[in-house]
C-alpha atoms as a PDB file:
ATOM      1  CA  UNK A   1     110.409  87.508-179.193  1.00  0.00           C
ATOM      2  CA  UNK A   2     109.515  90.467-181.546  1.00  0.00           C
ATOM      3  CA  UNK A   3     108.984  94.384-180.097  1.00  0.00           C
ATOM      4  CA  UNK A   4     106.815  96.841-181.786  1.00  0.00           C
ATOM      5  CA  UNK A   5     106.508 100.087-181.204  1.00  0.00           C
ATOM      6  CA  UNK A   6     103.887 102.250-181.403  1.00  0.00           C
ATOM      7  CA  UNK A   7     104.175 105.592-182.228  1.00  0.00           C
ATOM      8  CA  UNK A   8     107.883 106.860-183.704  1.00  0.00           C
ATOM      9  CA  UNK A   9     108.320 110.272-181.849  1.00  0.00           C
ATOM     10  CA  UNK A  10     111.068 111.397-179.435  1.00  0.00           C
ATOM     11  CA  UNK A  11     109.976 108.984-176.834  1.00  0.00           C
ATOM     12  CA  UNK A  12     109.098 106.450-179.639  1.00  0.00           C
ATOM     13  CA  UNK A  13     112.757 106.676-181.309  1.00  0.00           C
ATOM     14  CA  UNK A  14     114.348 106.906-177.561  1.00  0.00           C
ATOM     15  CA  UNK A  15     112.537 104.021-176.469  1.00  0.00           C
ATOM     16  CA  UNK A  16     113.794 101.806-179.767  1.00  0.00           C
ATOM     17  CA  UNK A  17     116.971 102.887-179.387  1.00  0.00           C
ATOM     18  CA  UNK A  18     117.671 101.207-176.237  1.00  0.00           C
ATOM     19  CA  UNK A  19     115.842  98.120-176.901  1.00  0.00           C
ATOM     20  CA  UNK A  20     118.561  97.922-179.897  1.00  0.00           C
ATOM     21  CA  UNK A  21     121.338  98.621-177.297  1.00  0.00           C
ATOM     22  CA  UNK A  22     120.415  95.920-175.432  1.00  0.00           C
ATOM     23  CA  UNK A  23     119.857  93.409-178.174  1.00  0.00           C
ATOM     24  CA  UNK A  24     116.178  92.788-176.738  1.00  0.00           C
ATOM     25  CA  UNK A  25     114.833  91.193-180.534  1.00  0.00           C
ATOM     26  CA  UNK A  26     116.926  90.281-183.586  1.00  0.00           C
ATOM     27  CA  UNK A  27     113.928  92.387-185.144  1.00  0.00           C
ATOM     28  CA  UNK A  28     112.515  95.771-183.209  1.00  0.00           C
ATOM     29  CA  UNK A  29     109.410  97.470-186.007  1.00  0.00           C
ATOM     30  CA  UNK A  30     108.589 100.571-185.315  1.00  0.00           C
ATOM     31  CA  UNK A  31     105.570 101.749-186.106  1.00  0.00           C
ATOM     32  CA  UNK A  32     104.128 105.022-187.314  1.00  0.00           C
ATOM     33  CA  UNK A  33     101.075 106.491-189.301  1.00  0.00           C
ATOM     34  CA  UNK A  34     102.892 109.694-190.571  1.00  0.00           C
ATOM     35  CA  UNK A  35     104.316 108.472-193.847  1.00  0.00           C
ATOM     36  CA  UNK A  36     108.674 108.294-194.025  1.00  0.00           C
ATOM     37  CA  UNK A  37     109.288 108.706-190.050  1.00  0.00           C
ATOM     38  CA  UNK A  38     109.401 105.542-188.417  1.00  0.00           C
ATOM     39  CA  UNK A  39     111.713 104.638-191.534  1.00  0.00           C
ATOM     40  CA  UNK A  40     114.037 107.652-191.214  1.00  0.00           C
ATOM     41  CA  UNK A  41     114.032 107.171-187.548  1.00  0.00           C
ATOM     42  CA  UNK A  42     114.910 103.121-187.670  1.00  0.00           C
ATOM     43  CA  UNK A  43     117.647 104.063-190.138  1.00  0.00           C
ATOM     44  CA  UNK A  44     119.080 106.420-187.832  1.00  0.00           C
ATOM     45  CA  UNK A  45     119.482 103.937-185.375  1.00  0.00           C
ATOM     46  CA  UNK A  46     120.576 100.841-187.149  1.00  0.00           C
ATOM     47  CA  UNK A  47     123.681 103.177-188.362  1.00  0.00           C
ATOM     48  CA  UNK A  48     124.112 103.793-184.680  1.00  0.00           C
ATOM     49  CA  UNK A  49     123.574  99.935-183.853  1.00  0.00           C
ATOM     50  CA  UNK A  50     125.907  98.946-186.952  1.00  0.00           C
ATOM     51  CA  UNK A  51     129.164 100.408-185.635  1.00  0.00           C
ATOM     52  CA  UNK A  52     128.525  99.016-181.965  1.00  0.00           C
ATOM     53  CA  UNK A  53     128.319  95.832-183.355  1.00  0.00           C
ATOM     54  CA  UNK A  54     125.200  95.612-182.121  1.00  0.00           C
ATOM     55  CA  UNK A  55     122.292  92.833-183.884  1.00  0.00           C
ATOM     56  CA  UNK A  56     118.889  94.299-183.522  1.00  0.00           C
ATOM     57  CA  UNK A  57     117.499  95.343-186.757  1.00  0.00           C
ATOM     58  CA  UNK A  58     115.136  98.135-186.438  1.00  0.00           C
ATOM     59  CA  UNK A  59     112.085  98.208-189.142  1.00  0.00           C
ATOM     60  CA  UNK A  60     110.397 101.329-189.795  1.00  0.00           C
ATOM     61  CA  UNK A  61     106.872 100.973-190.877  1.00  0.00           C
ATOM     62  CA  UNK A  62     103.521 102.301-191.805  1.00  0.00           C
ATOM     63  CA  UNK A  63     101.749  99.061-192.024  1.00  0.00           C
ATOM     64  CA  UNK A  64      99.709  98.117-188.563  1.00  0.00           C
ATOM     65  CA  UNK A  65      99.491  94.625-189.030  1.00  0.00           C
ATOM     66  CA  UNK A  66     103.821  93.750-187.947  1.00  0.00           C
ATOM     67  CA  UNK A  67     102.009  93.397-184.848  1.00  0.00           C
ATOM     68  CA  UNK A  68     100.917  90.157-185.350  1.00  0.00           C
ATOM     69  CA  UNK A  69     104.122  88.489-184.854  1.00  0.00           C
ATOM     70  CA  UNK A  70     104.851  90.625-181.536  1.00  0.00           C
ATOM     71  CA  UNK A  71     105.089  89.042-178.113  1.00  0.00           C
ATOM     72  CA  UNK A  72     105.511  92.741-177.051  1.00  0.00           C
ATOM     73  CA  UNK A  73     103.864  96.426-178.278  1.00  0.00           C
ATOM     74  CA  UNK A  74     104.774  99.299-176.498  1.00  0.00           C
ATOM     75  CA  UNK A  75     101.791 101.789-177.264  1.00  0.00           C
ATOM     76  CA  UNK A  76     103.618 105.487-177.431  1.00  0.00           C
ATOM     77  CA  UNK A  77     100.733 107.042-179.964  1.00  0.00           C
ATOM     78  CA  UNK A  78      99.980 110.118-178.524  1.00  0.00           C
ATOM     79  CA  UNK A  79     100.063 114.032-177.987  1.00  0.00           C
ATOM     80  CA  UNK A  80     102.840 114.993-175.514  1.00  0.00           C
ATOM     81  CA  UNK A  81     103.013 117.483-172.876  1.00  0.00           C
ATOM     82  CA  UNK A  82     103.647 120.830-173.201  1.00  0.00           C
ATOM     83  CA  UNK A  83     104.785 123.580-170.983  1.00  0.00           C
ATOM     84  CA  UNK A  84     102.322 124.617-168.284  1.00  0.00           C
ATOM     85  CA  UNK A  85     100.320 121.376-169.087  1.00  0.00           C
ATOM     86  CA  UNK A  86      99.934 118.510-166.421  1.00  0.00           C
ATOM     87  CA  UNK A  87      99.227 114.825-167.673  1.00  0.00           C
ATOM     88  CA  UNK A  88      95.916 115.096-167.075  1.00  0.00           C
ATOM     89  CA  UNK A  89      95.652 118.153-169.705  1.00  0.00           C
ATOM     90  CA  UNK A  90      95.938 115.336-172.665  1.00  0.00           C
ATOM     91  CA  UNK A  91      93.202 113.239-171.533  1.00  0.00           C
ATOM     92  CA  UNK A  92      90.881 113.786-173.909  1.00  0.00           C
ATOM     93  CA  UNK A  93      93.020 113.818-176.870  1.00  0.00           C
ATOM     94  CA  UNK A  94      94.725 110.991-175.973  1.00  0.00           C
ATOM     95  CA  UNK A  95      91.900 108.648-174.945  1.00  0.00           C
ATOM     96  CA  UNK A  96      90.664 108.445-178.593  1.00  0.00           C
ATOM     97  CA  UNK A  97      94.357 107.903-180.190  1.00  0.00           C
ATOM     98  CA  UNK A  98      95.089 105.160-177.678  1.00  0.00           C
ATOM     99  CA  UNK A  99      91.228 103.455-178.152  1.00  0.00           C
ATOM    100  CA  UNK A 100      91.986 103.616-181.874  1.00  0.00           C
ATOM    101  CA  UNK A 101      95.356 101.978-181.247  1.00  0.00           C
ATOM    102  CA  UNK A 102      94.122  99.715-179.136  1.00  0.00           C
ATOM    103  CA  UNK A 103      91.576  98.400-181.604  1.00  0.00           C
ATOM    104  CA  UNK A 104      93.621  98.253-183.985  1.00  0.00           C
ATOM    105  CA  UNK A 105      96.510  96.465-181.860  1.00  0.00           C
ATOM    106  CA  UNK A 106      93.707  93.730-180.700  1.00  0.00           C
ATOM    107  CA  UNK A 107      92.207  92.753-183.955  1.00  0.00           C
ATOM    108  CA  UNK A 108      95.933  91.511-185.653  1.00  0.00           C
ATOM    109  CA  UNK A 109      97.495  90.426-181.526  1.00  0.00           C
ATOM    110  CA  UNK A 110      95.354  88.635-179.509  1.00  0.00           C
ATOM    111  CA  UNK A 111      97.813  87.055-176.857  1.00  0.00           C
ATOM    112  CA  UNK A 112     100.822  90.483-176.416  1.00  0.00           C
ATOM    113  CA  UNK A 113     101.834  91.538-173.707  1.00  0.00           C
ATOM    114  CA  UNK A 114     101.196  95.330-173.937  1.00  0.00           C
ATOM    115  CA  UNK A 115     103.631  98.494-172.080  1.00  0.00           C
ATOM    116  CA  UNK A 116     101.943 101.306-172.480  1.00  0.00           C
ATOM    117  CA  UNK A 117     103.328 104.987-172.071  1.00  0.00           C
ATOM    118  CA  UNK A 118     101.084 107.574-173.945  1.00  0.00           C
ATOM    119  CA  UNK A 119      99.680 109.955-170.845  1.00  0.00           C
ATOM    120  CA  UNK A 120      97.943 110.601-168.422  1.00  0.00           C
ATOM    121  CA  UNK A 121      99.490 107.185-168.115  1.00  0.00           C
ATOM    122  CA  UNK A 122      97.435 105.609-165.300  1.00  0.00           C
ATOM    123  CA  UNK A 123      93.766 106.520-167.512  1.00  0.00           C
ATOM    124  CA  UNK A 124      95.484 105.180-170.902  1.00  0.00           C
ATOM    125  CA  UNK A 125      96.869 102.071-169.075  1.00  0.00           C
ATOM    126  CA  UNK A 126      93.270 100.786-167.741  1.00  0.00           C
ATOM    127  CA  UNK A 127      91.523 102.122-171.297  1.00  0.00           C
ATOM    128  CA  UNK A 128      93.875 100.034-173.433  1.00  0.00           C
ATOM    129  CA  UNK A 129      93.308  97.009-170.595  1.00  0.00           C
ATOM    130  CA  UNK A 130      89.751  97.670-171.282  1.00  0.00           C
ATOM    131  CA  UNK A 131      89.663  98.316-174.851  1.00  0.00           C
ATOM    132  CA  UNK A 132      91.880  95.421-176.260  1.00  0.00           C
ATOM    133  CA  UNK A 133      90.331  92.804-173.503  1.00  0.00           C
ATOM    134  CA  UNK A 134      93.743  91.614-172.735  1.00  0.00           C
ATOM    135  CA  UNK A 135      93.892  89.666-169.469  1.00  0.00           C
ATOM    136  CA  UNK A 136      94.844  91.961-166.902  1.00  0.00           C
ATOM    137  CA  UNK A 137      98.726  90.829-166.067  1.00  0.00           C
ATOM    138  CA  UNK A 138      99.322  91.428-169.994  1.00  0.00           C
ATOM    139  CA  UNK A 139      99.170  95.148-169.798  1.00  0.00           C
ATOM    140  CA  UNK A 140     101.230  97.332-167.459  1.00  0.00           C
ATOM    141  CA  UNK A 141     101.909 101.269-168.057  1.00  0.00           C
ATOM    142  CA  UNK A 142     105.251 102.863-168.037  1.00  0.00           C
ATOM    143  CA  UNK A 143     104.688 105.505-165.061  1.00  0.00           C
ATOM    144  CA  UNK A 144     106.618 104.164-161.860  1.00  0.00           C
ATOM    145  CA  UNK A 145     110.106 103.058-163.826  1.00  0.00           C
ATOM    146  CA  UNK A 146     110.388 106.096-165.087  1.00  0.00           C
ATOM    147  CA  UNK A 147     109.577 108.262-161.901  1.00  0.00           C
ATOM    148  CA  UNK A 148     111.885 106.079-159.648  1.00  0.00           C
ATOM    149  CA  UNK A 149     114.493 107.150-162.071  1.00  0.00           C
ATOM    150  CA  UNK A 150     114.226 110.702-161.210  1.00  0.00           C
ATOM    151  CA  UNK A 151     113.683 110.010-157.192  1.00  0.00           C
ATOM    152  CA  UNK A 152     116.566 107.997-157.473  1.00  0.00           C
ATOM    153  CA  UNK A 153     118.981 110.973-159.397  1.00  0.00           C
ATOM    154  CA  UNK A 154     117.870 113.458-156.628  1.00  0.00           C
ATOM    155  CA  UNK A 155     119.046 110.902-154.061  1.00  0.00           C
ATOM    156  CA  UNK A 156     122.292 110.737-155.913  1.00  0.00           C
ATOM    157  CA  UNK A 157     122.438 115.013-156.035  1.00  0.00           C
ATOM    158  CA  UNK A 158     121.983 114.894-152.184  1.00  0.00           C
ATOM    159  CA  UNK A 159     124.027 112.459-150.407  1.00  0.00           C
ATOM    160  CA  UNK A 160     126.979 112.530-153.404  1.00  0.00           C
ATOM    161  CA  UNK A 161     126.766 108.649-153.259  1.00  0.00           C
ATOM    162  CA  UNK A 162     126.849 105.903-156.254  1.00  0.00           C
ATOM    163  CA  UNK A 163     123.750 105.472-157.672  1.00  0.00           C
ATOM    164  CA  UNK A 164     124.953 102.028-158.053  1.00  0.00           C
ATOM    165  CA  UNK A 165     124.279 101.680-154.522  1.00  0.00           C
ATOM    166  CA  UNK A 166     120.780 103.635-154.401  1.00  0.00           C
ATOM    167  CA  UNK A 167     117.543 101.434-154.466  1.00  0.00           C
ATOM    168  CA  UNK A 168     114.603 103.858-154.869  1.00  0.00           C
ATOM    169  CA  UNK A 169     110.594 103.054-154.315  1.00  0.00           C
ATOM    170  CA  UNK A 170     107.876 105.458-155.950  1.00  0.00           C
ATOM    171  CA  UNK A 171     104.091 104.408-156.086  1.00  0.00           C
ATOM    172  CA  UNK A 172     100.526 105.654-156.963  1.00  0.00           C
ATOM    173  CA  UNK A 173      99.622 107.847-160.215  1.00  0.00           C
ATOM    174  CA  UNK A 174     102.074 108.695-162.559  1.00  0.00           C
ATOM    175  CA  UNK A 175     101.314 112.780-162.507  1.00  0.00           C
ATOM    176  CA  UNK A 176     101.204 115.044-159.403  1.00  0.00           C
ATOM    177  CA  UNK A 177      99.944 112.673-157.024  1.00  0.00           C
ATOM    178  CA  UNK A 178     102.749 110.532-157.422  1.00  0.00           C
ATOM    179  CA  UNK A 179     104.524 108.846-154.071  1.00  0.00           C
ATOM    180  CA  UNK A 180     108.144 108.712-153.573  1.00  0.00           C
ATOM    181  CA  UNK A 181     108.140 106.572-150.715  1.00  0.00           C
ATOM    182  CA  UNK A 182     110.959 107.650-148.543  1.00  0.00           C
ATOM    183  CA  UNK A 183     110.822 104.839-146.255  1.00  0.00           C
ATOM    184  CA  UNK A 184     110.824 102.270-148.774  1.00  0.00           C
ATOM    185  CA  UNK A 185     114.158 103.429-150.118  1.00  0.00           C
ATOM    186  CA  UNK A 186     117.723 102.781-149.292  1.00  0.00           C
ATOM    187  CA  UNK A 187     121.403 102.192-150.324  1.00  0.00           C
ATOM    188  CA  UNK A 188     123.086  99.212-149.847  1.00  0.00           C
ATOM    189  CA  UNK A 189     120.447  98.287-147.605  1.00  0.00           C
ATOM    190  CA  UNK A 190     121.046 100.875-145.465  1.00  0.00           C
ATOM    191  CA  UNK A 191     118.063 102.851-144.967  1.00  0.00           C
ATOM    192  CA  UNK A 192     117.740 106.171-146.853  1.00  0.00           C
ATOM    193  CA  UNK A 193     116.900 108.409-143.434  1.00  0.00           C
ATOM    194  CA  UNK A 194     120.339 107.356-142.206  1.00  0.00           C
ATOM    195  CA  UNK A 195     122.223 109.713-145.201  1.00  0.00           C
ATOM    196  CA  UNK A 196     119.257 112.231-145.100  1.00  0.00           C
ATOM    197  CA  UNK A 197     117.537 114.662-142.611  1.00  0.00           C
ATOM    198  CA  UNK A 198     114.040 115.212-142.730  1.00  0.00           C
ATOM    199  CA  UNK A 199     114.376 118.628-144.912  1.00  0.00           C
ATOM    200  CA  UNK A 200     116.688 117.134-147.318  1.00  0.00           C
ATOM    201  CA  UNK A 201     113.226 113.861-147.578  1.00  0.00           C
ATOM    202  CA  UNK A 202     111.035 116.747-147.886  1.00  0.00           C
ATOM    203  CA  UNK A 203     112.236 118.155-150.258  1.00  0.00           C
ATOM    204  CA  UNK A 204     113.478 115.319-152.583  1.00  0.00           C
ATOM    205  CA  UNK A 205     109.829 114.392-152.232  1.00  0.00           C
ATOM    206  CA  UNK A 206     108.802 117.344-153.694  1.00  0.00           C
ATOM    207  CA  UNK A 207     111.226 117.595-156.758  1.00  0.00           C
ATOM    208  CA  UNK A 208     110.452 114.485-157.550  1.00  0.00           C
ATOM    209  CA  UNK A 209     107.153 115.134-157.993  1.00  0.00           C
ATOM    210  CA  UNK A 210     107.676 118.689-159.719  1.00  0.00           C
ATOM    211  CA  UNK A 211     110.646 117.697-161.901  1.00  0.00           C
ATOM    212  CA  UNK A 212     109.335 116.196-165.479  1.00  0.00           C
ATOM    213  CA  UNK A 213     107.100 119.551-165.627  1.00  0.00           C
ATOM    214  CA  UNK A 214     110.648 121.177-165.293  1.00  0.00           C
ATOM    215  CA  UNK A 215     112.259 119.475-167.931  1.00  0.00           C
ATOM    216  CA  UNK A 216     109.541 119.630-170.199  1.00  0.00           C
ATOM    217  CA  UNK A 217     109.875 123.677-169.812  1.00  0.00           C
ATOM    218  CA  UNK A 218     113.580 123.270-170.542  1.00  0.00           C
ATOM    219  CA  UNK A 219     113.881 121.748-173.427  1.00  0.00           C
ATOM    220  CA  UNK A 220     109.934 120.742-174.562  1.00  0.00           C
ATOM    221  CA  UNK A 221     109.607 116.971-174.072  1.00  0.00           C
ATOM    222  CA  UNK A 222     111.397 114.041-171.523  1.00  0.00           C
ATOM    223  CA  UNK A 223     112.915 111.617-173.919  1.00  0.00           C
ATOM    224  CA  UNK A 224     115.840 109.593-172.660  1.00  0.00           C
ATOM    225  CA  UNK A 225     114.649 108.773-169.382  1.00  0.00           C
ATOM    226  CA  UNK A 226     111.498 107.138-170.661  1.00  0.00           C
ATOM    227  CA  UNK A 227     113.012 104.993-173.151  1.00  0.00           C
ATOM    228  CA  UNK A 228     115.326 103.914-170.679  1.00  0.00           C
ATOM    229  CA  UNK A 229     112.483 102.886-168.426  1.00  0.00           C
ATOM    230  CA  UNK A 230     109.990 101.188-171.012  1.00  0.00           C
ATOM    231  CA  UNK A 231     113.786  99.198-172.121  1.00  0.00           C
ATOM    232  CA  UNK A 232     114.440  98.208-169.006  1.00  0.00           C
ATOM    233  CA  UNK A 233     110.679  96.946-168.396  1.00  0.00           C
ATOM    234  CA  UNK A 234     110.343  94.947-171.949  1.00  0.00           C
ATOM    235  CA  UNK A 235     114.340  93.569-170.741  1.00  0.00           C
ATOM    236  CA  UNK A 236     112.646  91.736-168.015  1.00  0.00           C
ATOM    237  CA  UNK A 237     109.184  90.236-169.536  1.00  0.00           C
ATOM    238  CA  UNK A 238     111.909  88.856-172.546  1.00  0.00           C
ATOM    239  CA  UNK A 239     114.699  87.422-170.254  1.00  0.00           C
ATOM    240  CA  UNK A 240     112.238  86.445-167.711  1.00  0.00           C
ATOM    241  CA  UNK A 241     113.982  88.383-164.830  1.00  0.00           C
ATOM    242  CA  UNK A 242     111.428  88.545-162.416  1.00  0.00           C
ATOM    243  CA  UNK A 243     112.353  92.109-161.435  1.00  0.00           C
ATOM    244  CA  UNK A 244     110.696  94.157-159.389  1.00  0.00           C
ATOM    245  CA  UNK A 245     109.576  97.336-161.008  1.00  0.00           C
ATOM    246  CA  UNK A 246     106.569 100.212-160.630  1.00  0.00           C
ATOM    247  CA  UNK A 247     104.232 100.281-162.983  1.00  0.00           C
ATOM    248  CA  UNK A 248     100.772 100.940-163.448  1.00  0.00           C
ATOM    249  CA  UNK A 249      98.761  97.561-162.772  1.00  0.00           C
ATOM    250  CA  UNK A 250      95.175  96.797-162.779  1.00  0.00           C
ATOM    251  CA  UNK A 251      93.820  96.310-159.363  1.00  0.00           C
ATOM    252  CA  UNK A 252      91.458  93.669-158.210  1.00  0.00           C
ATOM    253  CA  UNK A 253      91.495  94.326-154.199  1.00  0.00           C
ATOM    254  CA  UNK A 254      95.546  94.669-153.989  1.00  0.00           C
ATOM    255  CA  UNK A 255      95.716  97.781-151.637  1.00  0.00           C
ATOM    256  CA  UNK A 256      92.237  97.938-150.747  1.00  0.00           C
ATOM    257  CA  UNK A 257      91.450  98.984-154.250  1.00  0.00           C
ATOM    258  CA  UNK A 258      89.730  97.826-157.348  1.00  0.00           C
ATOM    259  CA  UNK A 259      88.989  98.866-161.010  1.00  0.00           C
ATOM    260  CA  UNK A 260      91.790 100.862-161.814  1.00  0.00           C
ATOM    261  CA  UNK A 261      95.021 101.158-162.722  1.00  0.00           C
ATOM    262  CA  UNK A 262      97.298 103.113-160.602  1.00  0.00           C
ATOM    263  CA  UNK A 263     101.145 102.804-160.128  1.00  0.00           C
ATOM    264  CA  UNK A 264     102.177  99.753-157.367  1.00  0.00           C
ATOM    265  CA  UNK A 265     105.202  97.432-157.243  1.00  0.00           C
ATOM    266  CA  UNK A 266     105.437  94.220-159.389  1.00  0.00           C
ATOM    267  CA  UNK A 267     107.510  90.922-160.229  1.00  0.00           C
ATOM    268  CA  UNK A 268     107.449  91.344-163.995  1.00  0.00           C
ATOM    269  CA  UNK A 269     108.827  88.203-166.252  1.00  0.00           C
ATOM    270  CA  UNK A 270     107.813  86.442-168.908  1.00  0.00           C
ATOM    271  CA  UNK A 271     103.971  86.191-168.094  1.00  0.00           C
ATOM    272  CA  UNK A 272     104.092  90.236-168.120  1.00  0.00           C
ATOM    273  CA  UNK A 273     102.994  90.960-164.624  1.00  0.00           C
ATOM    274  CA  UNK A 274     103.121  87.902-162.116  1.00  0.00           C
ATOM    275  CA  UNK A 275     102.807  89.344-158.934  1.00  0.00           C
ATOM    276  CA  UNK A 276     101.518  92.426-157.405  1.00  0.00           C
ATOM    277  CA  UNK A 277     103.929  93.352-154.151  1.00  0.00           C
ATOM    278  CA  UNK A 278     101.605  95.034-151.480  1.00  0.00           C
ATOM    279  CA  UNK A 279     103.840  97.016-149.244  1.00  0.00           C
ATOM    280  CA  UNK A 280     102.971  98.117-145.627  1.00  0.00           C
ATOM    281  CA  UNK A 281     101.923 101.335-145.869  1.00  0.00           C
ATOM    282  CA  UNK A 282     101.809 104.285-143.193  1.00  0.00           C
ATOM    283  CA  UNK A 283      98.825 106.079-142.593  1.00  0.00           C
ATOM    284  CA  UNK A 284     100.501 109.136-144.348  1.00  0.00           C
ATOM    285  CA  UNK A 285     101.644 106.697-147.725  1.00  0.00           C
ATOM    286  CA  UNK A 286      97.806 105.293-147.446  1.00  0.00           C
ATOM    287  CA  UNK A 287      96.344 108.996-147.691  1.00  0.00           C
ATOM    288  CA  UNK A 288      98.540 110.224-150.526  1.00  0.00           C
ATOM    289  CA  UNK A 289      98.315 106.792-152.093  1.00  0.00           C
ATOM    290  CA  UNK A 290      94.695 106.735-152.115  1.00  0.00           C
ATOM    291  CA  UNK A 291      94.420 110.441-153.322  1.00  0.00           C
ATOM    292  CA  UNK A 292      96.160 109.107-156.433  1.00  0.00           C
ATOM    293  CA  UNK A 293      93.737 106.442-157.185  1.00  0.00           C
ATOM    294  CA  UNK A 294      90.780 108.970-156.288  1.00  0.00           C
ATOM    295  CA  UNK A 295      92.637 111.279-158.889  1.00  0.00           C
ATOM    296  CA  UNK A 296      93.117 108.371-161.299  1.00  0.00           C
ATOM    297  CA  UNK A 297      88.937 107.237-160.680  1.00  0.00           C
ATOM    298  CA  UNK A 298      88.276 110.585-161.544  1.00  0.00           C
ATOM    299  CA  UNK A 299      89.764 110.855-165.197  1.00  0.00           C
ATOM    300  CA  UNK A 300      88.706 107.022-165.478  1.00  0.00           C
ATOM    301  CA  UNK A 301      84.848 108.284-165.409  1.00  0.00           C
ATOM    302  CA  UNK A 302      85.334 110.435-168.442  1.00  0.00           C
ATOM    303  CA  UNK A 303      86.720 107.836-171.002  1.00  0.00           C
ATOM    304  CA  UNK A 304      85.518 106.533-174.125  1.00  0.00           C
ATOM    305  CA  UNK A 305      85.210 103.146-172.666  1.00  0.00           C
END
């Protein structure tokens, strides 16, 4: 399998990076339309890769058309938040860099499976769907890795327990109506409300929620996280691992919903997504859950579809 990779930025760089560390492709482009960067960036990291020993040649490019050989593009093209900015701030900007991408993708890739990142993630997931006319189990968005990645840290900060051992569950729009489901989550099994009171779930809930904005005030951007997640989601489409991961999916009457993409649980392997999981939900899940896709319908109406 090849990877490109859309867009050489932070997240862009971050998320090549560990697709080289894990030796996803002998060959990893990276792809860029500001002239020198996505070559500076891939030499960068093939001196990293060279003295792990490590196989995965990184290609820095200018030239749109590598993606014609890719079984997978990860679309990262896009403005980033700033501080005091929600996801939802960049939709407009954003919607015509990832239509143009899309296009472009589309006309040299008809059969890729497509990971998309750029935000407000759960919009730009169902307007690349829609622009590119992929079938709908080849393109997924980013959103749910990378927020179970935080839930899951804040589970480690508050019962001082392995997160080897912690298995973490967050659904619904990648932004401020996001769902860390609480219930859904454990370690070793064990249910998470057995190592946590109710004040200690509310208010991991809420960090979880609050905590990218928080970072992004910090230090300006999240970067290592995300390429981490997108890594870890292009890991199991190429070695067929049938994981089950969050990510923004295109719904079709899976949760009562249909038309958009919002974050749910999926078995992802070689056929991108293969299964939709539809968990159980509480009345309380339902309601936040379906204030997400109302929030994701929303921004959905306003695209240059």
């Amino acid at each position: 399998m090849t990877i490109s990779i859309i867009g050489s930025g932070k997240v862009g760089a971050s998320i090549a990076l560990n697709c080289g560390l894990r030796e996803l492709d002998p060959k990893i482009n990276l792809v860029d339309i500001i002239e020198g960067l996505p070559q500076g960036e891939a030499m960068d990291i093939n001196h990293q890769l060279s003295v792990q020993g490590l196989d995965s040649d990184l290609i820095g490019t200018n030239d749109f058309s590598v993606v014609k050989d890719s079984n997978i593009v990860i679309l990262v093209a896009g403005v980033g938040r700033k501080p005091g900015m929600t996801r939802m701030d960049l939709l407009k900007t954003n919607a015509s860099i990832v239509k143009d991408v899309s296009l472009k993708i589309s006309q040299y890739n008809t059969n890729a499976i497509l990971i998309v990142v750029t935000n407000p993630l759960d919009p730009m997931t169902y307007l690349a769907l829609k622009t590119t006319k992929y079938p709908k189990n080849n393109v997924m968005g980013m959103g749910g890795m990378l927020d179970l990645s935080r839930f899951a840290s804040f589970i480690h900060e508050y019962t001082k327990l392995s997160r080897e051992s912690i298995s973490a569950m967050v659904i619904s729009e990648h932004g401020e109506k996001m769902l860390p489901l609480i219930r859904f989550s454990s370690i070793s099994g064990i249910p998470l409300t057995n190592f946590i009171n109710e004040n200690q779930s509310n208010e991991i809930y809420e960090k979880t929620k609050q905590v990218a904005a928080e970072v992004i005030k910090l230090k300006g951007a999240t970067v290592y996280a995300p390429g981490n997640a997108v890594s870890s989601m292009a890991e199991a489409i190429i070695k067929d691992k049938k994981s089950v991961i969050p990510l923004s999916a295109y719904l079709d009457g899976e949760y009562g919903v249909k038309d958009v993409c919002i974050g749910v649980p999926a078995v992802v392997g070689r056929n991108g997504i293969e299964k939709i999981v539809e968990l159980p939900l509480n009345d309380f899940e339902r309601q936040e859950f379906e204030r997400g896709v109302q929030n994701v319908r929303e921004a959905i109406s306003s695209l240059p579809l």
